[in-house]
Protein backbone atom coordinates (compact mmCIF):
# COMPACT_ATOMS: atom_id res chain seq x y z
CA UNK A 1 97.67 -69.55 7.19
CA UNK A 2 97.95 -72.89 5.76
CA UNK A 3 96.62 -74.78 3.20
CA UNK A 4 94.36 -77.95 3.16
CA UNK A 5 95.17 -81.20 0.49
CA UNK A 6 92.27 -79.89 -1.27
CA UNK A 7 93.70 -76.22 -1.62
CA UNK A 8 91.17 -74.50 0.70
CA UNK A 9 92.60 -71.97 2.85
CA UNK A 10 92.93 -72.04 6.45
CA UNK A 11 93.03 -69.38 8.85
CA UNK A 12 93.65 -69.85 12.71
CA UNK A 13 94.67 -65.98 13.93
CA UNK A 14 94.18 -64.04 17.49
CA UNK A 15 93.11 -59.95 17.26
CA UNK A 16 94.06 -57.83 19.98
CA UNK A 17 90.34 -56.72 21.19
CA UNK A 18 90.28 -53.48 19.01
CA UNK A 19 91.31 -55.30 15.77
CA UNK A 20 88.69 -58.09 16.66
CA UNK A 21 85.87 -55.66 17.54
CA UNK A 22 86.42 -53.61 13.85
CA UNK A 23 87.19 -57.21 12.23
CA UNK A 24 83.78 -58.61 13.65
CA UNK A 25 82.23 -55.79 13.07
CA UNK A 26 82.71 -55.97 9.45
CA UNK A 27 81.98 -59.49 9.39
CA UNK A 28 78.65 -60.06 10.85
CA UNK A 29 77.46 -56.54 8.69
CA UNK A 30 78.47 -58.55 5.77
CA UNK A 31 77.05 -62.64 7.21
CA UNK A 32 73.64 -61.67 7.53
CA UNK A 33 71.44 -63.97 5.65
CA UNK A 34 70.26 -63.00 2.29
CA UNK A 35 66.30 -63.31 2.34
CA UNK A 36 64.27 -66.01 3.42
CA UNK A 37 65.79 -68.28 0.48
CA UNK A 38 69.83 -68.18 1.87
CA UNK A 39 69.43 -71.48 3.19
CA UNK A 40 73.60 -71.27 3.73
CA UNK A 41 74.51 -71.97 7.53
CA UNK A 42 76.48 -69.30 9.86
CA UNK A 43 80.11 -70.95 9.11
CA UNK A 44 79.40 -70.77 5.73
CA UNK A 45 77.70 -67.22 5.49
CA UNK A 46 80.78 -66.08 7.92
CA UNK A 47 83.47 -67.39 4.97
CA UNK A 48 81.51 -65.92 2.56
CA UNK A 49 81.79 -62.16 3.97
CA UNK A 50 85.55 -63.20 4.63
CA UNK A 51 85.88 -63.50 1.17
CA UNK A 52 83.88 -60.75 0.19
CA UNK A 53 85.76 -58.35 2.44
CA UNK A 54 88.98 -59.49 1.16
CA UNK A 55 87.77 -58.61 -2.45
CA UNK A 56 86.44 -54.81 -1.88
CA UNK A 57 87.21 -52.21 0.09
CA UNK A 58 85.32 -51.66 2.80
CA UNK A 59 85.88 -48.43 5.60
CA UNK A 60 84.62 -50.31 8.68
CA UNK A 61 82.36 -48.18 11.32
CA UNK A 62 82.57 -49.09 15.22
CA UNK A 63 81.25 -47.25 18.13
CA UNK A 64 83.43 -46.65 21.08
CA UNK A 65 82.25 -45.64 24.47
CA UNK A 66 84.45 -43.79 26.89
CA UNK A 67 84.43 -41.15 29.44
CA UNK A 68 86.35 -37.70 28.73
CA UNK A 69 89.39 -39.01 30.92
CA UNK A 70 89.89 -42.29 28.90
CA UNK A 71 89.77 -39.58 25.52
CA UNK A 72 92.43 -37.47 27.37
CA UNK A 73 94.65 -40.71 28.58
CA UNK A 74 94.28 -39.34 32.44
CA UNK A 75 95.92 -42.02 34.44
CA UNK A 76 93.26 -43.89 36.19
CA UNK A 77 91.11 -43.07 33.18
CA UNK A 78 88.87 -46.63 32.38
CA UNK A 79 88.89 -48.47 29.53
CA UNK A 80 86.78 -47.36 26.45
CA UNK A 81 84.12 -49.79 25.12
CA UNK A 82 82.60 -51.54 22.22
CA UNK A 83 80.16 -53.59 21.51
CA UNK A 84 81.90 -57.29 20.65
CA UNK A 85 84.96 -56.71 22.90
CA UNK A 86 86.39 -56.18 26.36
CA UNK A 87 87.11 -52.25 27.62
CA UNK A 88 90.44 -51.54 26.25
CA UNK A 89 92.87 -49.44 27.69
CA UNK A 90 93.41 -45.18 27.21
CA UNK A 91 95.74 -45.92 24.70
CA UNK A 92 94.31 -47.82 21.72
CA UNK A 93 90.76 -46.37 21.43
CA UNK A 94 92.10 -44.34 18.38
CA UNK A 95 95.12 -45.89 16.72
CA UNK A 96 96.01 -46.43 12.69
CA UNK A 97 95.80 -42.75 10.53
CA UNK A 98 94.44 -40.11 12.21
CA UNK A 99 93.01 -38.73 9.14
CA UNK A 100 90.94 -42.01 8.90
CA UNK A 101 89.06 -41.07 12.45
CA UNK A 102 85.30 -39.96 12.37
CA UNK A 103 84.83 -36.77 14.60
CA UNK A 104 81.22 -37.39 16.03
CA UNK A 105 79.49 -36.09 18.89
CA UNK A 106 81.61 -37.01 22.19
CA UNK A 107 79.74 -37.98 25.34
CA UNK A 108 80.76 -38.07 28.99
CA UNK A 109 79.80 -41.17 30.71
């Protein structure tokens, strides 16, 4: 983080794919535009949710796909998946507090 001669902030940062999945997730719920009148463009509409993320709480939702083995961590198991990332690996499909996770219907792919 930096900050421009004008005092804007700027932001140049890399998520590991589950971080950027939940964090874009949150984002484009939050960037849609607001009625036929929002005549803001995407970059702007996309700073604006920033900003309005930063200033509430918000307990992000994402879907994750994976097979029974991936949920178990078998060796050999493939990735899980979600919808604005690559597969990632056995490990990190549920990380952060585990009283945070959502216990929803599982499904064997």
């Amino acid at each position: 983080m930096s900050t421009a001669d004008d005092g804007c902030l700027l932001l140049n940062t890399v998520l590991d794919p589950v971080g950027g999945a939940a964090f874009r997730t949150a984002i484009e719920a939050l960037a849609r535009p607001m009625g036929k009148h929002d005549h803001r463009d995407r970059p702007k509409r996309l700073a604006d949710a920033l900003v309005e993320l930063a200033e509430r709480k918000l307990r992000v939702q994402m879907q994750v796909t994976s097979s029974v083995e991936t949920l178990l961590g078998l060796i050999g198991a493939p990735g899980a998946d979600t919808e604005f990332s690559l597969p990632t690996p056995p490990a990190q499909p549920r990380r952060g507090d585990p009283s945070t996770w959502s216990g929803g219907p599982v499904t064997a792919t």
